[in-house]
PDB file of N, CA and C in Angstrom:
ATOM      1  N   UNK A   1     216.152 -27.569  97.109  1.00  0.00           N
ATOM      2  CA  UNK A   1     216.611 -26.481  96.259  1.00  0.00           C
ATOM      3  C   UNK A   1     215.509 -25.466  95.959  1.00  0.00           C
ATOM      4  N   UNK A   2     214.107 -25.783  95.874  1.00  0.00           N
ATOM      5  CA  UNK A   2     212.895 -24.972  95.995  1.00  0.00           C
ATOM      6  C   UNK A   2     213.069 -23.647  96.466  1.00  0.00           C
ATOM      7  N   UNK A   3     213.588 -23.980  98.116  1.00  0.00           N
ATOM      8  CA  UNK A   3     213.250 -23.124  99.078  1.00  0.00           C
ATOM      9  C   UNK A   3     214.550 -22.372  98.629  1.00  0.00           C
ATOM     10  N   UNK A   4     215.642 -22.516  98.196  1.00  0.00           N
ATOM     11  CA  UNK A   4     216.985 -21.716  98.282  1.00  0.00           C
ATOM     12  C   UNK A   4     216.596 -20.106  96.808  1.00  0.00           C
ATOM     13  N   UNK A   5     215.550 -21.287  96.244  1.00  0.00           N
ATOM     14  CA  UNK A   5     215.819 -20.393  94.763  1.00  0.00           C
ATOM     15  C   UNK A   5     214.558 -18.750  95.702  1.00  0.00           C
ATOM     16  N   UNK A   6     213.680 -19.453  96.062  1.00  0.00           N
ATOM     17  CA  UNK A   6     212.468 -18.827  96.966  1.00  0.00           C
ATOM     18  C   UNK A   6     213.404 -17.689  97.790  1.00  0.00           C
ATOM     19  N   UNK A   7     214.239 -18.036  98.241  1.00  0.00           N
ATOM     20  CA  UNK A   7     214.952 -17.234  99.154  1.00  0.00           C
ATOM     21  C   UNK A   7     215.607 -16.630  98.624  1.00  0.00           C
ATOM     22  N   UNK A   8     216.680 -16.492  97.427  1.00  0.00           N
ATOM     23  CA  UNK A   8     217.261 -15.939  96.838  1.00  0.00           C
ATOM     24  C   UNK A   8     216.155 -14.570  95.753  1.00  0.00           C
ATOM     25  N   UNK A   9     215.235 -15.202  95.334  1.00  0.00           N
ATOM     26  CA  UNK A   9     214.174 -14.013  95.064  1.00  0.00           C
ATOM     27  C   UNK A   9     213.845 -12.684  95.931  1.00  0.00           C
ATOM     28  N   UNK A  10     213.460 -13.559  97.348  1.00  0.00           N
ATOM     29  CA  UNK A  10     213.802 -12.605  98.134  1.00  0.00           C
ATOM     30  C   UNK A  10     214.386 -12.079  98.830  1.00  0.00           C
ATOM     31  N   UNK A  11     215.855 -11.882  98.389  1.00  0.00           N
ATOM     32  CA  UNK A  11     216.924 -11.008  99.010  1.00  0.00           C
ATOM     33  C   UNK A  11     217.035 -10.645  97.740  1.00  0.00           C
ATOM     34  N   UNK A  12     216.622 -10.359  96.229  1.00  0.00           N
ATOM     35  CA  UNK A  12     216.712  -9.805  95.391  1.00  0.00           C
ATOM     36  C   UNK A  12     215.430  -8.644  95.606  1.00  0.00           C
ATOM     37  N   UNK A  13     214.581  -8.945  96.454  1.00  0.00           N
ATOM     38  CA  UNK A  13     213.652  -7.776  96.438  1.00  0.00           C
ATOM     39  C   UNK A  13     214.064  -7.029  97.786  1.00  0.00           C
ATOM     40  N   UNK A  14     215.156  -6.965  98.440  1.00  0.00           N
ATOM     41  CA  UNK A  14     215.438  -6.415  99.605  1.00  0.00           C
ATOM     42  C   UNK A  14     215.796  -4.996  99.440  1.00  0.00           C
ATOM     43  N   UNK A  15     216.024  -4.508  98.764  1.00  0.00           N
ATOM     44  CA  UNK A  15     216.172  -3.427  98.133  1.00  0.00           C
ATOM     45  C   UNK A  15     214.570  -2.342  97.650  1.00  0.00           C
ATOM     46  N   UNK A  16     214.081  -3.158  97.293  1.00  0.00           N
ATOM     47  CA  UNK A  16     212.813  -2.586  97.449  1.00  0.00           C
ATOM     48  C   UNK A  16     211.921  -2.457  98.595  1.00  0.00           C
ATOM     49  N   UNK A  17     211.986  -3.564  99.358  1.00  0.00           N
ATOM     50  CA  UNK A  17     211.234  -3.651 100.770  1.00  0.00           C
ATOM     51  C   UNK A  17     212.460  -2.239 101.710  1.00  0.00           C
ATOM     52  N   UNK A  18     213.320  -1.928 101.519  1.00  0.00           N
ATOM     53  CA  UNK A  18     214.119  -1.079 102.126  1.00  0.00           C
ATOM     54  C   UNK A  18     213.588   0.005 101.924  1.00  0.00           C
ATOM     55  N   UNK A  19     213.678   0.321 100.760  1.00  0.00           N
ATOM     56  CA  UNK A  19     213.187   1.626 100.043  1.00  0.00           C
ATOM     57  C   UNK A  19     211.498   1.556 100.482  1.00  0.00           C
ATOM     58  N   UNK A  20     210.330   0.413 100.300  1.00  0.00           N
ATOM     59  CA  UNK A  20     209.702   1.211 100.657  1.00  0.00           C
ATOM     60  C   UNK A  20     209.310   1.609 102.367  1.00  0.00           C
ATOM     61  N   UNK A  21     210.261   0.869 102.999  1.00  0.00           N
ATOM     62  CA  UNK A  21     209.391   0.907 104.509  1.00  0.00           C
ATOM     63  C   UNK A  21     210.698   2.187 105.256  1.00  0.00           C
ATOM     64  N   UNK A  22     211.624   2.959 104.047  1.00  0.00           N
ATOM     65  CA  UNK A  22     211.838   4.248 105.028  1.00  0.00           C
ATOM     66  C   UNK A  22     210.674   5.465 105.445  1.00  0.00           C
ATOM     67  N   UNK A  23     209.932   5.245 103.881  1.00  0.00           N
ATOM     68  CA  UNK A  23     209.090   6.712 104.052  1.00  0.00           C
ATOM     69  C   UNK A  23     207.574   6.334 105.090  1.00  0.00           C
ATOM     70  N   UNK A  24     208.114   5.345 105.396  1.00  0.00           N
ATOM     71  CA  UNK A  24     206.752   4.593 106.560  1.00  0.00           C
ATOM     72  C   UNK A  24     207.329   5.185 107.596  1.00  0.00           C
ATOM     73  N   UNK A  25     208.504   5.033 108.023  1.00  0.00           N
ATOM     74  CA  UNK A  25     209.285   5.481 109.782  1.00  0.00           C
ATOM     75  C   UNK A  25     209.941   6.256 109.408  1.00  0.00           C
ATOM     76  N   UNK A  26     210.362   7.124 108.025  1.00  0.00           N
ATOM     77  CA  UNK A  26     211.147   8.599 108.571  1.00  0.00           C
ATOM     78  C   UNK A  26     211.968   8.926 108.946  1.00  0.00           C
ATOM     79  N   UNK A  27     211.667   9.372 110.641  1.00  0.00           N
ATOM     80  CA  UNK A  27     212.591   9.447 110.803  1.00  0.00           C
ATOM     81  C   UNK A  27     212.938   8.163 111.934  1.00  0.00           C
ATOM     82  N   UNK A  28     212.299   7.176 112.124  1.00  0.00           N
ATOM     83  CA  UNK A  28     212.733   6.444 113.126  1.00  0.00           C
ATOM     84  C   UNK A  28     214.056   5.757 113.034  1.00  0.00           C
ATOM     85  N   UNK A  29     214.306   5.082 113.826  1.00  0.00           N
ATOM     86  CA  UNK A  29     215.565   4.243 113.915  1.00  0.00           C
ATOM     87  C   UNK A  29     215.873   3.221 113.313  1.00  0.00           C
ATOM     88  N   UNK A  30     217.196   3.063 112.786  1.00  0.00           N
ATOM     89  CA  UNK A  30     217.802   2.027 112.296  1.00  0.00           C
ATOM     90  C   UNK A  30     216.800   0.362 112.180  1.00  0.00           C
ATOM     91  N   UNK A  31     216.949  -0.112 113.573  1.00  0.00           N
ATOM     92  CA  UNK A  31     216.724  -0.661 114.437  1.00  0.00           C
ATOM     93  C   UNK A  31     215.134  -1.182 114.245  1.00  0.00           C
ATOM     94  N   UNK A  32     213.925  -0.448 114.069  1.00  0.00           N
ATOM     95  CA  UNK A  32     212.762  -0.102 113.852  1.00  0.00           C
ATOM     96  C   UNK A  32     212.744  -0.778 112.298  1.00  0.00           C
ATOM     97  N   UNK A  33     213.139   0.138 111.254  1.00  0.00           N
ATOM     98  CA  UNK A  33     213.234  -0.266 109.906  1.00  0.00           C
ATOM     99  C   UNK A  33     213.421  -1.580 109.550  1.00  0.00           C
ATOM    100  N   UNK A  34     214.457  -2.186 110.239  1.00  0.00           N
ATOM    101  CA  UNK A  34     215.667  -3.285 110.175  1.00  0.00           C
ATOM    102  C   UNK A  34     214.314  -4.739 110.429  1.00  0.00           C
ATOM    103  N   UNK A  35     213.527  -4.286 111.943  1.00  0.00           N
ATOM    104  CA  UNK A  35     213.216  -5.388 112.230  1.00  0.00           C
ATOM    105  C   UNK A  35     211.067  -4.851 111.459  1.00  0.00           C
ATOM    106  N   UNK A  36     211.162  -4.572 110.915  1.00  0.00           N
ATOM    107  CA  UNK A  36     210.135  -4.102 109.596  1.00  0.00           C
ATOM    108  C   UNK A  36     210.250  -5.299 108.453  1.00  0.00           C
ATOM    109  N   UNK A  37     211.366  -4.588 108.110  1.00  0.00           N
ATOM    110  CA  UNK A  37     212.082  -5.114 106.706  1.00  0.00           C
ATOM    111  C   UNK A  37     212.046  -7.381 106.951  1.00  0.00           C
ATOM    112  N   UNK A  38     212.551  -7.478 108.560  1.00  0.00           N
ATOM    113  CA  UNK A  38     212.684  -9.023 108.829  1.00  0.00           C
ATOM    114  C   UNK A  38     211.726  -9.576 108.963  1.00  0.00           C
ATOM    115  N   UNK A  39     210.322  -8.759 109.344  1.00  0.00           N
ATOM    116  CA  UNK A  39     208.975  -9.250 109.586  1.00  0.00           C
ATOM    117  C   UNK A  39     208.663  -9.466 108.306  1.00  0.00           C
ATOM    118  N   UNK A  40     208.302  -8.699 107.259  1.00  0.00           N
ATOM    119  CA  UNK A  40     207.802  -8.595 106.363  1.00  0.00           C
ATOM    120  C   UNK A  40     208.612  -9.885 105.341  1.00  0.00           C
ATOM    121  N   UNK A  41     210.037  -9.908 105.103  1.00  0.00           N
ATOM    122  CA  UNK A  41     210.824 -11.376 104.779  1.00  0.00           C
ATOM    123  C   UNK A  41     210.403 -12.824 105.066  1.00  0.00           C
ATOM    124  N   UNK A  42     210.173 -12.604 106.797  1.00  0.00           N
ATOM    125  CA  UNK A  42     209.917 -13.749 107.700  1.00  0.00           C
ATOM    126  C   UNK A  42     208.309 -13.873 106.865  1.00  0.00           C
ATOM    127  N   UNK A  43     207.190 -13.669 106.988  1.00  0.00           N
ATOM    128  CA  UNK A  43     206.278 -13.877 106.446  1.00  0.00           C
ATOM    129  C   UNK A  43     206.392 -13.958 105.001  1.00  0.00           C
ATOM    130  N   UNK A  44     206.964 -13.656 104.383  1.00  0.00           N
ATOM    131  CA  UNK A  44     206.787 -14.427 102.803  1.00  0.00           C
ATOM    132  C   UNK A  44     207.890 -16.040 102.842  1.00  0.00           C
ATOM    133  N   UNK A  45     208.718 -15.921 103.745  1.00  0.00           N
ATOM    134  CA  UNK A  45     209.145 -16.886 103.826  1.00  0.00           C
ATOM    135  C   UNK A  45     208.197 -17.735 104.333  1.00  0.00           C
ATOM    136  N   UNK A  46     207.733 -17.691 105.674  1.00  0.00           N
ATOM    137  CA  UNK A  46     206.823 -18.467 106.065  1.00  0.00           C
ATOM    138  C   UNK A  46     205.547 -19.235 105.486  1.00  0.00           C
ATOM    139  N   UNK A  47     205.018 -18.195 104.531  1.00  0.00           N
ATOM    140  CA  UNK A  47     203.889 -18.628 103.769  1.00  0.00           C
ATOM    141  C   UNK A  47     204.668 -19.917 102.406  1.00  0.00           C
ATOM    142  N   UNK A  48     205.705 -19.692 102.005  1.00  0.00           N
ATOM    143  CA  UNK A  48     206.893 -20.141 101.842  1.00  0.00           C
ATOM    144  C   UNK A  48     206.795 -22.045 102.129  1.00  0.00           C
ATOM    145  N   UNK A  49     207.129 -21.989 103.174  1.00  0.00           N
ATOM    146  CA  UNK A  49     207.385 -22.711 104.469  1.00  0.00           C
ATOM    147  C   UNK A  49     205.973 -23.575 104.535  1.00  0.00           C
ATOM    148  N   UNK A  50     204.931 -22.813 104.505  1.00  0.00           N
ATOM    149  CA  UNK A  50     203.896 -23.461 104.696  1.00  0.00           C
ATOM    150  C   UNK A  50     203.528 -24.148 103.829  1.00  0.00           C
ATOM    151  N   UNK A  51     203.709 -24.081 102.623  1.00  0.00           N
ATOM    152  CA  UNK A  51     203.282 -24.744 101.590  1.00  0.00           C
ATOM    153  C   UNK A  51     204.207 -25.765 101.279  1.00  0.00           C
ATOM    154  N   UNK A  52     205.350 -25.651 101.615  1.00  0.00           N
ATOM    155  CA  UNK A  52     206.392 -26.877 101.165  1.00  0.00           C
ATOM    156  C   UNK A  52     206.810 -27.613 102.578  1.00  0.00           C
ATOM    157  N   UNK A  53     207.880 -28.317 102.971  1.00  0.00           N
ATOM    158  CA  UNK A  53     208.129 -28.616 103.732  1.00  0.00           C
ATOM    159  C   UNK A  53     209.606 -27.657 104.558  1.00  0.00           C
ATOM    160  N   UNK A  54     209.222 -27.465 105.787  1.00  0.00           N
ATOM    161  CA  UNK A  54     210.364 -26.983 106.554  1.00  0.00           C
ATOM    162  C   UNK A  54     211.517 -26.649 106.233  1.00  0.00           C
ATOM    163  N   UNK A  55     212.302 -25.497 106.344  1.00  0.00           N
ATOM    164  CA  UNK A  55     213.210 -25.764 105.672  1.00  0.00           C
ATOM    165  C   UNK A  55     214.461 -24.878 106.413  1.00  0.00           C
ATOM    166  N   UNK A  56     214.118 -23.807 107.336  1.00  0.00           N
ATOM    167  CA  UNK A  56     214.883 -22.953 108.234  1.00  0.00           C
ATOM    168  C   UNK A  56     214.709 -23.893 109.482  1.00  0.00           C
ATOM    169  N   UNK A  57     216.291 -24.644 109.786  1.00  0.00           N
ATOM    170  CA  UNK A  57     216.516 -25.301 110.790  1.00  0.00           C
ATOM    171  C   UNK A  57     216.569 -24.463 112.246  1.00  0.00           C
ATOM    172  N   UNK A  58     217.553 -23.643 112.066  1.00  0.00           N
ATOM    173  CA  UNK A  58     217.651 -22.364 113.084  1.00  0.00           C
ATOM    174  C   UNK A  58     217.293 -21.009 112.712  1.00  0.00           C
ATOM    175  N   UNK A  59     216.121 -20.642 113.671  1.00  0.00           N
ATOM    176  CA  UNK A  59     215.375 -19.376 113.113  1.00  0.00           C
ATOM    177  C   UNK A  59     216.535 -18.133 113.629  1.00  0.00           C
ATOM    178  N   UNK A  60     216.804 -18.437 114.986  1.00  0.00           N
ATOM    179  CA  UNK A  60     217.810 -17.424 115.271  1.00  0.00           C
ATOM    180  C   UNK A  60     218.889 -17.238 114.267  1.00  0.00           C
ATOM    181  N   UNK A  61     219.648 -17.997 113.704  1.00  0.00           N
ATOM    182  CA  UNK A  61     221.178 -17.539 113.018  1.00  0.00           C
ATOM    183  C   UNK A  61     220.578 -17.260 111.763  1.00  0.00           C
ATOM    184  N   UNK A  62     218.767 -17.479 111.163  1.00  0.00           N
ATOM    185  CA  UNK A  62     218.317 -17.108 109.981  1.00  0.00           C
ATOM    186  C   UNK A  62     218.829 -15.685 109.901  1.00  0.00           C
ATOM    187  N   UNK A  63     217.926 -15.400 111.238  1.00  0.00           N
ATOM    188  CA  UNK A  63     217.496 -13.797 111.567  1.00  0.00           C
ATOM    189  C   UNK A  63     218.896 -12.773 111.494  1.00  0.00           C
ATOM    190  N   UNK A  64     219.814 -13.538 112.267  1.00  0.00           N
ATOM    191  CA  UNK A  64     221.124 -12.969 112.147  1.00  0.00           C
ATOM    192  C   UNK A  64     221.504 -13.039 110.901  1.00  0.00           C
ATOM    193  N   UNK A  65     221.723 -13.757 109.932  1.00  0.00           N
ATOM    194  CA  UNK A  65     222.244 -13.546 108.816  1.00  0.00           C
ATOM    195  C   UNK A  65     221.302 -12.279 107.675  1.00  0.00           C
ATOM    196  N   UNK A  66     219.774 -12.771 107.933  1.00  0.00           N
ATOM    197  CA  UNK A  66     219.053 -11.693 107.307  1.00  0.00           C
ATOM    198  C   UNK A  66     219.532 -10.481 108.149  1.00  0.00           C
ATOM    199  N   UNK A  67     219.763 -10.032 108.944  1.00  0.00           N
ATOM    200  CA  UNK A  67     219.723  -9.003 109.812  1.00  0.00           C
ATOM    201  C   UNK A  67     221.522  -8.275 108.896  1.00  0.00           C
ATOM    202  N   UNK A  68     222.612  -9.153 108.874  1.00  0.00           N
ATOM    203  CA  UNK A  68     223.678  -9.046 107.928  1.00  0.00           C
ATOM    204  C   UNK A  68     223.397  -8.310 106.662  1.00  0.00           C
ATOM    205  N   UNK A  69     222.488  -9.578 105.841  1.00  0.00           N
ATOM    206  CA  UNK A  69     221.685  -8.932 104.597  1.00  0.00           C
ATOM    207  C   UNK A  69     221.731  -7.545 104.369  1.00  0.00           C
ATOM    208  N   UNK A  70     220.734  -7.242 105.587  1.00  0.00           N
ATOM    209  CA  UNK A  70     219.468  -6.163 105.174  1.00  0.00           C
ATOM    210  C   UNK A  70     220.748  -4.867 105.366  1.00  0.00           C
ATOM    211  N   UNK A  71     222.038  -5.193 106.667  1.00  0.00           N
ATOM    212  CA  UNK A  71     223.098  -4.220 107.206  1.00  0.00           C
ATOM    213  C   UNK A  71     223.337  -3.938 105.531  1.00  0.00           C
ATOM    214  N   UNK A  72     223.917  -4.405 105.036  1.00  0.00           N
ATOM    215  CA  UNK A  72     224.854  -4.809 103.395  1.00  0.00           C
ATOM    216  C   UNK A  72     223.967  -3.820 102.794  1.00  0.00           C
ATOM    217  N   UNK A  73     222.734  -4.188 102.602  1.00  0.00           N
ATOM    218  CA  UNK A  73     221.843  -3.451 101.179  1.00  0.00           C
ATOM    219  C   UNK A  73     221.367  -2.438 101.801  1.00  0.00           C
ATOM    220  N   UNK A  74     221.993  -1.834 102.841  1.00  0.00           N
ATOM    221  CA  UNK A  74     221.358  -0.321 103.649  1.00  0.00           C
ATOM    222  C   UNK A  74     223.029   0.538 102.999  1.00  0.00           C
ATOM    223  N   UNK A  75     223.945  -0.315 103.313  1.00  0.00           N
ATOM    224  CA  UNK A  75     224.558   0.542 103.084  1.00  0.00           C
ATOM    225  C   UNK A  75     225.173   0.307 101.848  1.00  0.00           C
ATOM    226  N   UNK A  76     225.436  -0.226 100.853  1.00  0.00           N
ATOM    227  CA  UNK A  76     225.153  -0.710  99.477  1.00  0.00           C
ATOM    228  C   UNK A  76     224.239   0.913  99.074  1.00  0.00           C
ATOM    229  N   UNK A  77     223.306   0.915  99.539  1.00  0.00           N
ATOM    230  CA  UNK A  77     222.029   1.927  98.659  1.00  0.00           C
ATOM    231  C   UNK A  77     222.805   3.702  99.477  1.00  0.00           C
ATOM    232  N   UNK A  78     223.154   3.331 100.828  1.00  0.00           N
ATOM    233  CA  UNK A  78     223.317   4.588 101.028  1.00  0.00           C
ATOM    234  C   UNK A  78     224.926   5.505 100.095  1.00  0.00           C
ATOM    235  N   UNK A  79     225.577   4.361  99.719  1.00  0.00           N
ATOM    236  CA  UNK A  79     226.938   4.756  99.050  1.00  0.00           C
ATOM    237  C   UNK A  79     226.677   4.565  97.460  1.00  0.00           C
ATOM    238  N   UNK A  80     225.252   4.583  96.868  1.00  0.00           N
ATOM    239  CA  UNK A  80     224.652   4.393  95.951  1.00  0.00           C
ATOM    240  C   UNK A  80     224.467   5.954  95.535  1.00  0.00           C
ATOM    241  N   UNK A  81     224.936   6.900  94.269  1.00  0.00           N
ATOM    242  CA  UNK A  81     224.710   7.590  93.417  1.00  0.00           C
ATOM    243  C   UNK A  81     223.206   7.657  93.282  1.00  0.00           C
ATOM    244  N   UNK A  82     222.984   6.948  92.647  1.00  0.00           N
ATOM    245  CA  UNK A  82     221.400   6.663  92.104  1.00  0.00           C
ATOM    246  C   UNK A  82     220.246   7.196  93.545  1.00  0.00           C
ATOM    247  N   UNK A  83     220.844   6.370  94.569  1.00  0.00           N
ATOM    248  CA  UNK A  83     219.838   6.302  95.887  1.00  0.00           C
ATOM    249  C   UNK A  83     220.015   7.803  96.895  1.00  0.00           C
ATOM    250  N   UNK A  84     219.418   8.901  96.177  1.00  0.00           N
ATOM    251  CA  UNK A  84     219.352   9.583  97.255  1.00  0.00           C
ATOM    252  C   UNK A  84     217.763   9.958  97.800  1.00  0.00           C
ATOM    253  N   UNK A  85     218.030  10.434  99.010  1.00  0.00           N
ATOM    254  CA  UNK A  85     216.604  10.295  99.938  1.00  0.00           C
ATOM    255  C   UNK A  85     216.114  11.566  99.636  1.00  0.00           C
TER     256      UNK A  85
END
């Protein structure tokens, strides 16, 4: 349960890691941002990971579901009032 609460923290900061890694790429692509945003996840998870025991059985369907995530809180922020660029 460690690792779930760990993980749930960070998809509560996904929103911020969004916001800050647009004004890094601009104007780059979707795509670019997306796999930014999964690196930067994947390593706090990992450090995560390292300190406790194992806990992402399949890294691929992780990635896919974060990759879901990150789809959701892109466009969540872009149909967001508050969030303009």
């Amino acid at each position: 349960m460690a690792f779930l609460s760990k993980l749930l923290k960070v998809i509560a900061f996904l929103p911020a890691l969004i916001t800050g890694i647009e004004p890094i790429y601009g104007s780059g692509t979707g795509k670019i941002k997306q796999d930014s945003v999964i690196g930067l996840v994947m390593t706090i998870l990992g450090s995560v990971e390292a300190i406790s025991a194992k806990d992402i059985a399949d890294n691929d369907k992780f990635q896919s579901g974060l990759k879901k995530a990150i789809d959701g809180v892109v466009e969540m922020l872009n149909a967001s009032i508050w969030y303009k660029r």
